[in-house]
PDB file of N, CA and C in Angstrom:
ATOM      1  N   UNK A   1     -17.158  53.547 -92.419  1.00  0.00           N
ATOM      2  CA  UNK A   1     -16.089  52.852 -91.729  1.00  0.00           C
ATOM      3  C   UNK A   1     -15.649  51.642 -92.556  1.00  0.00           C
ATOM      4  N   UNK A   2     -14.301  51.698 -92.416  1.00  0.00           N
ATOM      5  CA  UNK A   2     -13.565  50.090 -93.469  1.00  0.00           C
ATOM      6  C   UNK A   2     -14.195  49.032 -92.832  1.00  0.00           C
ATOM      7  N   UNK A   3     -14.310  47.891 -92.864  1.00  0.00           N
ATOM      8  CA  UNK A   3     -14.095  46.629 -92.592  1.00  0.00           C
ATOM      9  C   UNK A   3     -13.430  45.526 -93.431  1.00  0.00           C
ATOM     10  N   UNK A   4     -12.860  45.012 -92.781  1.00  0.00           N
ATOM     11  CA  UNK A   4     -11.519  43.542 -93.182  1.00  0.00           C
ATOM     12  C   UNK A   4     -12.507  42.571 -92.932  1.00  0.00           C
ATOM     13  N   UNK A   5     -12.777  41.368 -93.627  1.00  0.00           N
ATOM     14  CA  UNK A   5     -13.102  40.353 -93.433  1.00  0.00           C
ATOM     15  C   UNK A   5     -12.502  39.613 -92.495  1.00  0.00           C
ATOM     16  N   UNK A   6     -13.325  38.840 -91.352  1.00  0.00           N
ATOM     17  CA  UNK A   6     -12.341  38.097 -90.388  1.00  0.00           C
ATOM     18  C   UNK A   6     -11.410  37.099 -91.065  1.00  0.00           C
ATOM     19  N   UNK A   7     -11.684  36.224 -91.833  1.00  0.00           N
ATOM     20  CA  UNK A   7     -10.887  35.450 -92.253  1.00  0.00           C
ATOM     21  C   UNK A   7      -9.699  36.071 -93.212  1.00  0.00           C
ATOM     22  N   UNK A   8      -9.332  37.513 -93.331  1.00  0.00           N
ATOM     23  CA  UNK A   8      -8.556  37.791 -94.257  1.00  0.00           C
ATOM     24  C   UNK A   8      -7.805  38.520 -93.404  1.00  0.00           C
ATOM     25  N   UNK A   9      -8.408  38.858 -92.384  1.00  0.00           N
ATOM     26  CA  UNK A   9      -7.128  39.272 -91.126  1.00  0.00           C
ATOM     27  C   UNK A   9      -6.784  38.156 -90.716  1.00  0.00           C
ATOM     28  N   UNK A  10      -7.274  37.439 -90.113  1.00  0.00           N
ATOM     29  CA  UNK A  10      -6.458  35.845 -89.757  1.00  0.00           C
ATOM     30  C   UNK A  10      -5.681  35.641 -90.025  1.00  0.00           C
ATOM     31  N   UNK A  11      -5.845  35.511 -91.513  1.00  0.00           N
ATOM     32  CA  UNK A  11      -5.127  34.981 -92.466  1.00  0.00           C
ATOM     33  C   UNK A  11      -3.834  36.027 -93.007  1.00  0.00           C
ATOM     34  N   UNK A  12      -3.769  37.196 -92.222  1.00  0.00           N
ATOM     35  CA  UNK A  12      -2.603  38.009 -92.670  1.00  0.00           C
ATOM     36  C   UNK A  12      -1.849  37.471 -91.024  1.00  0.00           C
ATOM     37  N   UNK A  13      -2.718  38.102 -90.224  1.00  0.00           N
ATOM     38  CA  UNK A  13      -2.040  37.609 -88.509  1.00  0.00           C
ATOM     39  C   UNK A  13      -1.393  36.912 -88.759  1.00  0.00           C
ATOM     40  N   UNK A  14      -2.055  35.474 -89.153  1.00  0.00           N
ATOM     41  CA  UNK A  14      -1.088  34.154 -89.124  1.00  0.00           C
ATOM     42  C   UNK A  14       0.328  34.249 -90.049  1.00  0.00           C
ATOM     43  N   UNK A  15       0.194  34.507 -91.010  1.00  0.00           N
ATOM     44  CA  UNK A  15       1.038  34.794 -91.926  1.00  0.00           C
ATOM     45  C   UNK A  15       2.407  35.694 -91.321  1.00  0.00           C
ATOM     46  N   UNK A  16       2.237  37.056 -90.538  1.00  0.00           N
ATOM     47  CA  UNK A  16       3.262  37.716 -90.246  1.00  0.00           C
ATOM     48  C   UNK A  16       3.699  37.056 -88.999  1.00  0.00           C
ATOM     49  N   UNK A  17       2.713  36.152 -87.966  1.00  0.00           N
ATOM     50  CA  UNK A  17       3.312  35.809 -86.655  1.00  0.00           C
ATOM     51  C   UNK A  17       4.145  34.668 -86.870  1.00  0.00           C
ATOM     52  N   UNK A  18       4.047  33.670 -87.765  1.00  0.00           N
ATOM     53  CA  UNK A  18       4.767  32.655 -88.554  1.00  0.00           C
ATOM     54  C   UNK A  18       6.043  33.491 -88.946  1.00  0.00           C
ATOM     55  N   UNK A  19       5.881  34.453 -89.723  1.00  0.00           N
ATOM     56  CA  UNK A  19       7.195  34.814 -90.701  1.00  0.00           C
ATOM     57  C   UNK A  19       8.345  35.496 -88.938  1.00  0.00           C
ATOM     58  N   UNK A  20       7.914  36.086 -88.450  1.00  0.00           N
ATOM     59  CA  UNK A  20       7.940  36.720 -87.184  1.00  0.00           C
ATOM     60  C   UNK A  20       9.034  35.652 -86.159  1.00  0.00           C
ATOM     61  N   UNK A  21       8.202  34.784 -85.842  1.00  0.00           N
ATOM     62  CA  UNK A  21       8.443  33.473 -85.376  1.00  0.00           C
ATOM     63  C   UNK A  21       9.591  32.731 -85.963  1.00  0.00           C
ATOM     64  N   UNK A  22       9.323  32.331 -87.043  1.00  0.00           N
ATOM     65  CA  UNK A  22      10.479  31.791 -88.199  1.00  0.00           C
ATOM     66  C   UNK A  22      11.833  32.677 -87.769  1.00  0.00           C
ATOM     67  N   UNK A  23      11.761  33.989 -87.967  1.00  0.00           N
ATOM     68  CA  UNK A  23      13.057  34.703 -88.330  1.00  0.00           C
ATOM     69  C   UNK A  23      13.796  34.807 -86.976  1.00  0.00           C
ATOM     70  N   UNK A  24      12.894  35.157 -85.600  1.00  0.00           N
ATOM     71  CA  UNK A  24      13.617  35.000 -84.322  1.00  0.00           C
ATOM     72  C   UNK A  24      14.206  33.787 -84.194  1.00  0.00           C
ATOM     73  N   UNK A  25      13.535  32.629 -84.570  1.00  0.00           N
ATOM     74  CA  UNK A  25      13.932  31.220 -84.250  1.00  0.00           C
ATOM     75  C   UNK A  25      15.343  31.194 -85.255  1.00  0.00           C
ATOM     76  N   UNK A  26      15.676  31.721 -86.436  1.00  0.00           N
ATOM     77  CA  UNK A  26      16.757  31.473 -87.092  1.00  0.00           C
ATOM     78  C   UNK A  26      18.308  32.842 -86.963  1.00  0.00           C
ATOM     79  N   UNK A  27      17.441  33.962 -85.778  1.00  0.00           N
ATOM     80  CA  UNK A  27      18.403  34.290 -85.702  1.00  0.00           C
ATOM     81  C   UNK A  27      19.353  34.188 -84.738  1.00  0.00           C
ATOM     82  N   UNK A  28      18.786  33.455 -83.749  1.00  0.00           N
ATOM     83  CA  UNK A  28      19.763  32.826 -82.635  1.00  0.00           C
ATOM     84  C   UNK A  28      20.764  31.403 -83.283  1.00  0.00           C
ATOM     85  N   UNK A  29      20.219  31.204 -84.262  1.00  0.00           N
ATOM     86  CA  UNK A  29      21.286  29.888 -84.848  1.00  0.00           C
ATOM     87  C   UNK A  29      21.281  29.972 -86.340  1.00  0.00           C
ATOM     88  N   UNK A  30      21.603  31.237 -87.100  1.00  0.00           N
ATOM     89  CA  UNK A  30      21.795  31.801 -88.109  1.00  0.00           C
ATOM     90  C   UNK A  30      23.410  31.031 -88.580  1.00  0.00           C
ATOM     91  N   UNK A  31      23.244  30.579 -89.719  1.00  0.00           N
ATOM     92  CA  UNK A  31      24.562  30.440 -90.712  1.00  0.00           C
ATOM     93  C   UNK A  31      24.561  31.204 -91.271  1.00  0.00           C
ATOM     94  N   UNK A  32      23.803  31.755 -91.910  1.00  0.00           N
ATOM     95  CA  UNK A  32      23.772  32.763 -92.893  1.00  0.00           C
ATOM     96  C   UNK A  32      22.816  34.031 -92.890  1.00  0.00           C
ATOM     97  N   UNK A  33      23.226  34.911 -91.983  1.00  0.00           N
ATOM     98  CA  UNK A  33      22.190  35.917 -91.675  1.00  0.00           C
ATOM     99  C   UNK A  33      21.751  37.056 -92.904  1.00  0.00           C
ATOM    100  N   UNK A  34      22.140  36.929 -93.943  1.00  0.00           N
ATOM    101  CA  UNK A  34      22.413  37.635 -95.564  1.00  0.00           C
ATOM    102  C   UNK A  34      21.217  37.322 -95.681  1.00  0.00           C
ATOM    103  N   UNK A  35      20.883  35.848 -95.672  1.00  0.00           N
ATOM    104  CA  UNK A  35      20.098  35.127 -96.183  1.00  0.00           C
ATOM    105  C   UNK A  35      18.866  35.237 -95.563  1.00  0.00           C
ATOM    106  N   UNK A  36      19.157  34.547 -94.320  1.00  0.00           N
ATOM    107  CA  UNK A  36      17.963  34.904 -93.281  1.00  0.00           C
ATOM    108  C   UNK A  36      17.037  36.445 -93.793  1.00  0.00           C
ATOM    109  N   UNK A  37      17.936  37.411 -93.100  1.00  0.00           N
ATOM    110  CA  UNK A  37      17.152  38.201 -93.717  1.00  0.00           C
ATOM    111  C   UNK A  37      16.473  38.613 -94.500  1.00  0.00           C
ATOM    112  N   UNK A  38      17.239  38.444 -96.062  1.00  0.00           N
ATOM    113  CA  UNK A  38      16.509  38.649 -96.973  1.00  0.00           C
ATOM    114  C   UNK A  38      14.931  37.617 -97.153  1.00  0.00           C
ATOM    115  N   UNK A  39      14.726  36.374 -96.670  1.00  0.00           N
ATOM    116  CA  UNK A  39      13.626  35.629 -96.635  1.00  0.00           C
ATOM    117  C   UNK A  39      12.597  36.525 -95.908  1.00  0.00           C
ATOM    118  N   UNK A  40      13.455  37.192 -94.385  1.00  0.00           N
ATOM    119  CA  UNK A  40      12.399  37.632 -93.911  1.00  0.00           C
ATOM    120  C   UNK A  40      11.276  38.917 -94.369  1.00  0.00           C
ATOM    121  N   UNK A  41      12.345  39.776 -95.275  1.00  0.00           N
ATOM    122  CA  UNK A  41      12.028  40.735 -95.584  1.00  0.00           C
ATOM    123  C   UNK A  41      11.141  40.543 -97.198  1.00  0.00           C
ATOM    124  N   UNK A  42      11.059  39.070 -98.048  1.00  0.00           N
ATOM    125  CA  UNK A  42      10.997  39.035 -98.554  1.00  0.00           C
ATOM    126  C   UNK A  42       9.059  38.879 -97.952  1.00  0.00           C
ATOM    127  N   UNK A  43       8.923  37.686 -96.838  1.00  0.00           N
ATOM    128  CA  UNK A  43       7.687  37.434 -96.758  1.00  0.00           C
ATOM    129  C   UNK A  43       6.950  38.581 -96.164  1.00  0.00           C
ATOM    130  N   UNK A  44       7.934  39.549 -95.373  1.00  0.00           N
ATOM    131  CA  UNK A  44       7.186  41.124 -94.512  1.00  0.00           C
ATOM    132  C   UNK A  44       6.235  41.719 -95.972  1.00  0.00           C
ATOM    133  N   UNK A  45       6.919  41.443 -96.879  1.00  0.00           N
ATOM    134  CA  UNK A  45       6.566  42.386 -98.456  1.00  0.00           C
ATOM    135  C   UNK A  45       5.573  41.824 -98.695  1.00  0.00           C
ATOM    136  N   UNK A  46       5.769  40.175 -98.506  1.00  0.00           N
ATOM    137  CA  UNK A  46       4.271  39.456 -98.979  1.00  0.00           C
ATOM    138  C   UNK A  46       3.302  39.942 -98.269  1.00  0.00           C
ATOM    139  N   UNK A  47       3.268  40.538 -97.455  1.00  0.00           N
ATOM    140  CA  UNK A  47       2.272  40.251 -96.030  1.00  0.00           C
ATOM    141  C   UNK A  47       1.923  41.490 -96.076  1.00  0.00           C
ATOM    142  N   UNK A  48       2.611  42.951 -96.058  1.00  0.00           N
ATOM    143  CA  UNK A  48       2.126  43.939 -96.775  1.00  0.00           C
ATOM    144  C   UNK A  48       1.548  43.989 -97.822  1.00  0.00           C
ATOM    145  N   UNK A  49       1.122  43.059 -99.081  1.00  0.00           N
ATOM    146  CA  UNK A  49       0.977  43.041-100.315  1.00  0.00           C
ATOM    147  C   UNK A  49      -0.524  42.934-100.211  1.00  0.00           C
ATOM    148  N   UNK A  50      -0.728  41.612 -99.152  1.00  0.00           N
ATOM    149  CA  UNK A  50      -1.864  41.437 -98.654  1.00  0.00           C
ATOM    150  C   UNK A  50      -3.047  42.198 -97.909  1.00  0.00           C
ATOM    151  N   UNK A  51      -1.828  42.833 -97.056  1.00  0.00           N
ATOM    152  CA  UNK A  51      -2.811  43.985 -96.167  1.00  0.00           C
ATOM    153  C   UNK A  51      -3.352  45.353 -97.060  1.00  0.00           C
ATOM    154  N   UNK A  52      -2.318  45.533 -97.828  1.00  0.00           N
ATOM    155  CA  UNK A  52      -2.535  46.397 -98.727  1.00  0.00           C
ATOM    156  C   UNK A  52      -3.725  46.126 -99.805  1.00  0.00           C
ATOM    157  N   UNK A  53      -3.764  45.193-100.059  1.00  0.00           N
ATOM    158  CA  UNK A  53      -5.121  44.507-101.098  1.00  0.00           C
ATOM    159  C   UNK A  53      -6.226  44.722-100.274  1.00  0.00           C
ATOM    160  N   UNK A  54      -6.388  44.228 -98.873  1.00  0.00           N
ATOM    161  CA  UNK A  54      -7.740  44.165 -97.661  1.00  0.00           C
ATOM    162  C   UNK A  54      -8.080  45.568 -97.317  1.00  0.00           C
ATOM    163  N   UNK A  55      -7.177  46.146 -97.544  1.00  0.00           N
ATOM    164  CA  UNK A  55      -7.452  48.098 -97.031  1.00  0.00           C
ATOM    165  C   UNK A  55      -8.259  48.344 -98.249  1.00  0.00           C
ATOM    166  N   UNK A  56      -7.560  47.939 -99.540  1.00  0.00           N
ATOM    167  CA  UNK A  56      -8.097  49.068-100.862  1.00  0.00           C
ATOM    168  C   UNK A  56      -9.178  48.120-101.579  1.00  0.00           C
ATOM    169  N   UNK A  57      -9.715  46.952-100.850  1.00  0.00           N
ATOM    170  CA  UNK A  57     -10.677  46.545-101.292  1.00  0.00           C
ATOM    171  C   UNK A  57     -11.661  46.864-100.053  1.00  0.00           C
ATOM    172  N   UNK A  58     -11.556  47.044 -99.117  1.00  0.00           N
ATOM    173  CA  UNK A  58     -12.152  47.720 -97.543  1.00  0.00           C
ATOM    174  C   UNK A  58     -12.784  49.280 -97.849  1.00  0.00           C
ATOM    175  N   UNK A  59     -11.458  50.020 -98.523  1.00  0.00           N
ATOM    176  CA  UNK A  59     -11.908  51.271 -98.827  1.00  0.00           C
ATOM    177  C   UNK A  59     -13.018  51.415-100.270  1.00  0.00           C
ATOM    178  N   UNK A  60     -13.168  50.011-101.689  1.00  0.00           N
ATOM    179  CA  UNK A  60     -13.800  50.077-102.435  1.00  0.00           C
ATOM    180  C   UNK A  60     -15.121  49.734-102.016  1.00  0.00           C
ATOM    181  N   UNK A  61     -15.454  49.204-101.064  1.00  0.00           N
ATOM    182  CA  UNK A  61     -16.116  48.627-100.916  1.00  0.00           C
ATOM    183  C   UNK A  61     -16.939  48.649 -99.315  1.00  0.00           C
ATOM    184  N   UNK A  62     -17.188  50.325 -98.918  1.00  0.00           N
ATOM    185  CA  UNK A  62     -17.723  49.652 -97.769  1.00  0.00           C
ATOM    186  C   UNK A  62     -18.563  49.353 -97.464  1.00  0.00           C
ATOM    187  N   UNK A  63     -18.540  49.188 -96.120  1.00  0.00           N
ATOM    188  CA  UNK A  63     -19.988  47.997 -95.340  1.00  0.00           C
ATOM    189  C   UNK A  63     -19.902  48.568 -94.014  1.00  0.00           C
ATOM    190  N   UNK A  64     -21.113  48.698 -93.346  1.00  0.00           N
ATOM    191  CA  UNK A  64     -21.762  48.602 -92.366  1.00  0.00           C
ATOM    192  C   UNK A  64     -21.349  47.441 -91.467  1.00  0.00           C
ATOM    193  N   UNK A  65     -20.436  47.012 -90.967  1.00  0.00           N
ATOM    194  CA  UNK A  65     -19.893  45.458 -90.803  1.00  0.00           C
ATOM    195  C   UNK A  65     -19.889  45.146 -88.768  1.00  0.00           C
ATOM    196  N   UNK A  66     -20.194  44.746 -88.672  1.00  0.00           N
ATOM    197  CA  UNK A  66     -19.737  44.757 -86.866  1.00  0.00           C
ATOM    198  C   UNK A  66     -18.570  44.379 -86.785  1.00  0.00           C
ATOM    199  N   UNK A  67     -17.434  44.034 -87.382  1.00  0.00           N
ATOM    200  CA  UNK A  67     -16.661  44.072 -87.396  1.00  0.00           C
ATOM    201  C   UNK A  67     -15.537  45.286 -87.690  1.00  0.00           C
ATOM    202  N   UNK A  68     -15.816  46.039 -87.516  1.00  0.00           N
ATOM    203  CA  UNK A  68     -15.548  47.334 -88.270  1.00  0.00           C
ATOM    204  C   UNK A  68     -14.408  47.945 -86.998  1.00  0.00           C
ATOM    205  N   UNK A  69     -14.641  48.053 -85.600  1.00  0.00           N
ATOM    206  CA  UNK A  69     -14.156  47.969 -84.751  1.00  0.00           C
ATOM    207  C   UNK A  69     -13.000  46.864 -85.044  1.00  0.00           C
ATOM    208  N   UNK A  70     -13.275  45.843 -84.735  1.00  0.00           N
ATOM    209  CA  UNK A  70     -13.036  44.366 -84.872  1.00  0.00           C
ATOM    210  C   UNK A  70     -11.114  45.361 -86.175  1.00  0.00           C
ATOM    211  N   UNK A  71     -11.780  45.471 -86.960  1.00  0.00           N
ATOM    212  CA  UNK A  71     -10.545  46.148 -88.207  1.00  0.00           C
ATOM    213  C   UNK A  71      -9.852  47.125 -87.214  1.00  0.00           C
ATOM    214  N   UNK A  72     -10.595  47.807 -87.067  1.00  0.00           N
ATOM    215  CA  UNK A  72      -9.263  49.031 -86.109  1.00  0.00           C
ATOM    216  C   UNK A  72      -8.594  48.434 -85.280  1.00  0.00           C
ATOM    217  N   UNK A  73      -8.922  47.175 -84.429  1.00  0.00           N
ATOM    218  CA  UNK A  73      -8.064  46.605 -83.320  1.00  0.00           C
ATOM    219  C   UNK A  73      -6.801  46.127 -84.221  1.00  0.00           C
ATOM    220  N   UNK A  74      -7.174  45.149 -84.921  1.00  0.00           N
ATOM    221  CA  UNK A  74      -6.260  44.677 -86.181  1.00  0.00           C
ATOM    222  C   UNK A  74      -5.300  45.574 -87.002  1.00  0.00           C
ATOM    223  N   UNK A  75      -5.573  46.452 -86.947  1.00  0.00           N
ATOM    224  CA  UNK A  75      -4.897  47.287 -87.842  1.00  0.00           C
ATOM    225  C   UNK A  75      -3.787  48.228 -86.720  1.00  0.00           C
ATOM    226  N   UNK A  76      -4.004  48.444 -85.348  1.00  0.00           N
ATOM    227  CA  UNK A  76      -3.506  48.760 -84.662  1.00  0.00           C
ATOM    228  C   UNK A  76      -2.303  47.785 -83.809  1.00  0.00           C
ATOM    229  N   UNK A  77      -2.764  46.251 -84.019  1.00  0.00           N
ATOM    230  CA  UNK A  77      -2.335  45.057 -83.489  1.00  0.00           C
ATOM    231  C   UNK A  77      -1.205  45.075 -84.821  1.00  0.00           C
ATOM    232  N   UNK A  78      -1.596  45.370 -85.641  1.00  0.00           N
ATOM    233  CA  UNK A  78      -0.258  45.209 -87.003  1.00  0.00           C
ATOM    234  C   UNK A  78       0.732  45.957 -87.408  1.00  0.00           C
ATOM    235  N   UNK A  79       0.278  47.240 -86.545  1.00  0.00           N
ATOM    236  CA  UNK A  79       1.336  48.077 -86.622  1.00  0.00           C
ATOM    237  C   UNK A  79       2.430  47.901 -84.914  1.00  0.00           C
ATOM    238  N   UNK A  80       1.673  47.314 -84.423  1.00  0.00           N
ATOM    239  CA  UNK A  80       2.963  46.772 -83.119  1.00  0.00           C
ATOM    240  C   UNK A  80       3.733  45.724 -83.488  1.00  0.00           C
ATOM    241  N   UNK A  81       2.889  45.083 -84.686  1.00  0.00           N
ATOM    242  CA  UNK A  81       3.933  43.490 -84.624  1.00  0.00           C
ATOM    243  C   UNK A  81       4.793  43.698 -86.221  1.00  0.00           C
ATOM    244  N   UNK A  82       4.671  45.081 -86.319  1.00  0.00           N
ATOM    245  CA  UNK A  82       5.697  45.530 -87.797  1.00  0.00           C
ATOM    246  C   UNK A  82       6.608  46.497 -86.858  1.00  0.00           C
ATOM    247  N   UNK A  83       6.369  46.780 -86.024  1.00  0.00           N
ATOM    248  CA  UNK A  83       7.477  47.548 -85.270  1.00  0.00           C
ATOM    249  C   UNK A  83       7.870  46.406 -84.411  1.00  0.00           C
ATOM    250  N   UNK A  84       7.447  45.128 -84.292  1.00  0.00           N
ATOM    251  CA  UNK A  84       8.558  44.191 -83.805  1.00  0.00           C
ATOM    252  C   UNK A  84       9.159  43.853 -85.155  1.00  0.00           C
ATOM    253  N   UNK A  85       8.864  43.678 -86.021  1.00  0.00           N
ATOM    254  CA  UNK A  85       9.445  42.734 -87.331  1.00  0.00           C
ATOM    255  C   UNK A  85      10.675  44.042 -87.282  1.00  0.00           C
ATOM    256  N   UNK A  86      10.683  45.062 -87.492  1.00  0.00           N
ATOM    257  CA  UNK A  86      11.419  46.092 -87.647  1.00  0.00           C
ATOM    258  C   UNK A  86      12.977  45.641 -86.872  1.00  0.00           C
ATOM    259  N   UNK A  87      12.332  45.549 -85.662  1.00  0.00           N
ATOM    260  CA  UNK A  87      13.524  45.345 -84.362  1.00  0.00           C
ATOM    261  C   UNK A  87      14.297  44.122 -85.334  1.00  0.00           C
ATOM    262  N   UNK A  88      13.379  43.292 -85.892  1.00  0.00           N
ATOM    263  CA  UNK A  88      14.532  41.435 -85.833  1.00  0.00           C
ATOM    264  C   UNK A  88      14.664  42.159 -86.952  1.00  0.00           C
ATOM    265  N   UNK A  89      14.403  42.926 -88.036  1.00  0.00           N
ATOM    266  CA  UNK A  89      15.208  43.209 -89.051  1.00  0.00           C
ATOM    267  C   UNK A  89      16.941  43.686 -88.370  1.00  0.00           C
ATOM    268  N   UNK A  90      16.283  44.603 -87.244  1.00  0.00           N
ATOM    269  CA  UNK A  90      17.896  45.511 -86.755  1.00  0.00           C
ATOM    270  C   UNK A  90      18.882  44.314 -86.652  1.00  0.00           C
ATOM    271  N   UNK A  91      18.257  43.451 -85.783  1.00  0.00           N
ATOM    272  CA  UNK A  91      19.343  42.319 -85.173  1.00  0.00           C
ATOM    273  C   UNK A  91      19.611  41.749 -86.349  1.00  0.00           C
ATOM    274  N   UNK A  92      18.904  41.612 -87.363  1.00  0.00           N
ATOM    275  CA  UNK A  92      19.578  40.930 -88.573  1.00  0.00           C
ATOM    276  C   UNK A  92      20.752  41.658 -88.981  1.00  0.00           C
ATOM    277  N   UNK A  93      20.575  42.811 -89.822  1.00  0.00           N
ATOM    278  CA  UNK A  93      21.659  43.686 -90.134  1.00  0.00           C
ATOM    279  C   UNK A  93      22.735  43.744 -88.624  1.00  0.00           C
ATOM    280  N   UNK A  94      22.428  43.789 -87.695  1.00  0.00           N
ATOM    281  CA  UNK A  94      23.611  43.612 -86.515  1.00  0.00           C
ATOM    282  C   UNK A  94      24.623  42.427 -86.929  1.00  0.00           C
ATOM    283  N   UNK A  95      23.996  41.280 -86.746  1.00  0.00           N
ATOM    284  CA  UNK A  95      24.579  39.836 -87.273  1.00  0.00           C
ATOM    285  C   UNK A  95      25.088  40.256 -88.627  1.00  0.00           C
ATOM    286  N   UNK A  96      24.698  40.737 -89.542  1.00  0.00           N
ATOM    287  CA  UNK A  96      25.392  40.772 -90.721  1.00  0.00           C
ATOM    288  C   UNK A  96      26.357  41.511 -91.054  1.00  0.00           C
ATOM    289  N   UNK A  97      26.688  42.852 -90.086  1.00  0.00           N
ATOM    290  CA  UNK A  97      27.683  43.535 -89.971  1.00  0.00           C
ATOM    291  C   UNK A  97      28.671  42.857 -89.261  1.00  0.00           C
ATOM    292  N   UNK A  98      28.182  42.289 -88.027  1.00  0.00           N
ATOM    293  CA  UNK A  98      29.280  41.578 -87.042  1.00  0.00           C
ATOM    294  C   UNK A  98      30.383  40.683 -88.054  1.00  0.00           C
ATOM    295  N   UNK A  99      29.018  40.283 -88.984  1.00  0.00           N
ATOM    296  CA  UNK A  99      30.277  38.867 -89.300  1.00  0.00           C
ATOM    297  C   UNK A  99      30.630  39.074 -90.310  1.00  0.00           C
ATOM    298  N   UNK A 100      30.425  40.753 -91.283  1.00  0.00           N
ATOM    299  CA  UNK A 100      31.564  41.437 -92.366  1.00  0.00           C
ATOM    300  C   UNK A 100      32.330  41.869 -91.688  1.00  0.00           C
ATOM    301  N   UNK A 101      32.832  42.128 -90.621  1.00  0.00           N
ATOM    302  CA  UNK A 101      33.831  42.739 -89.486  1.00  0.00           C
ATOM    303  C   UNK A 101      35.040  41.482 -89.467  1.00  0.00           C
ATOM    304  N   UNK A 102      34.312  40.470 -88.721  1.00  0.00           N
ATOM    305  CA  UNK A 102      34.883  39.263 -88.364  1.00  0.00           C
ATOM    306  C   UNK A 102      35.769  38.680 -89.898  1.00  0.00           C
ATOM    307  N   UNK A 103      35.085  38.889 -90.626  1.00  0.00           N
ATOM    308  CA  UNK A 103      35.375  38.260 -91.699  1.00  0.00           C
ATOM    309  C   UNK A 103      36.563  39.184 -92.580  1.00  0.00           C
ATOM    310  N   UNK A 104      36.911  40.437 -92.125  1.00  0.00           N
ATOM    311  CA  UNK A 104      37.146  41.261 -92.840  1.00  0.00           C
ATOM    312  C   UNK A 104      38.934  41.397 -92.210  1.00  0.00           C
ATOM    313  N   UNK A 105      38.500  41.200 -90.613  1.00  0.00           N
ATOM    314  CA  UNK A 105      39.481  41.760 -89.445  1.00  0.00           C
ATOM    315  C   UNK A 105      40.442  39.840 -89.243  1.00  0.00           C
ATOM    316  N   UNK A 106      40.004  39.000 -89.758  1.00  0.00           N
ATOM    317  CA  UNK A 106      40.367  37.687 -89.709  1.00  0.00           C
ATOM    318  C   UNK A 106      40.702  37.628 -91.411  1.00  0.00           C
ATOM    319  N   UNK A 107      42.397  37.566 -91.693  1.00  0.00           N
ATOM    320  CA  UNK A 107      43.001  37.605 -92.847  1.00  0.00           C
ATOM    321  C   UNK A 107      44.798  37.624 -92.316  1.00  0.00           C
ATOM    322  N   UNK A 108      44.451  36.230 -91.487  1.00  0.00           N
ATOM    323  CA  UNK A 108      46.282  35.870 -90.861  1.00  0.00           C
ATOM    324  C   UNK A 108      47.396  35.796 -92.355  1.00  0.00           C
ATOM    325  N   UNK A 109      46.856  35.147 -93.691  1.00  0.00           N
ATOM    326  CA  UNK A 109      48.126  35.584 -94.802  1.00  0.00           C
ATOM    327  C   UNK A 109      47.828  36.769 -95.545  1.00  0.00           C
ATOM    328  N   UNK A 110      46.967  37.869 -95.435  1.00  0.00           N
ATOM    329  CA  UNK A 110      46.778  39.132 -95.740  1.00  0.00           C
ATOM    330  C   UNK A 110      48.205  40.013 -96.172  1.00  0.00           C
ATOM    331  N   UNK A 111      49.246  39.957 -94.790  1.00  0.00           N
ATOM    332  CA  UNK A 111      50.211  40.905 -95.728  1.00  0.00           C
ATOM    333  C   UNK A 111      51.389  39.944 -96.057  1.00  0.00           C
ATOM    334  N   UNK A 112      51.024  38.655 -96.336  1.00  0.00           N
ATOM    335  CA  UNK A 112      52.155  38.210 -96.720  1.00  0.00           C
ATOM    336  C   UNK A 112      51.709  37.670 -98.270  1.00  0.00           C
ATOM    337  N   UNK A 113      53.005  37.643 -98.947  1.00  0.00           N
ATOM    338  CA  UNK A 113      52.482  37.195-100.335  1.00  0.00           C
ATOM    339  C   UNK A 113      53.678  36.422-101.010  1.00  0.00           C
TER     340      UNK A 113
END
């Protein structure tokens, strides 16, 4: 059975519920949702980069761990809060279409020249 070190799940938890947190909080008062997004999607990558390192050093390396359980909860807890990150990705791209629309459909000297 894998085991994750507690402090290296923590330390991913914290990391995606922050990035998570951050991106809802900026998409209700977004200037620039291009942007927004791309930050968010930039730290989701970090945070996969990480989990991805804790699995394939989990899988080099196993252990007998009581925590081992403890990893499956975690690993099940991370795939609900990447299918929320998923959702604020949607609403991102929503916002970012809305306001290539807006931006596109708003051009009052357009046919005059």
């Amino acid at each position: 059975m894998i085991s994750i070190p507690s402090a290296t799940m923590a330390h991913i938890t914290r990391l995606l519920t922050t990035a998570m947190a951050d991106a809802e909080q900026r998409l209700s008062k977004t200037q620039d949702p291009l942007r927004d997004i791309a930050t968010f999607r930039e730290r989701l990558h970090y945070v996969n980069q990480i989990m991805q390192e804790a699995l394939e050093n989990a899988k080099l390396n196993p252990r007998h761990s009581p925590n081992a359980y403890q990893t499956i909860e975690f690993l099940h807890d991370m795939q609900q809060k990447l299918t929320q990150a998923e959702e604020i990705k949607r609403e991102f791209t929503l916002l970012v279409e809305i306001q290539a629309v807006k931006t596109i459909s708003f051009q009052p000297n357009a046919l005059t020249t």
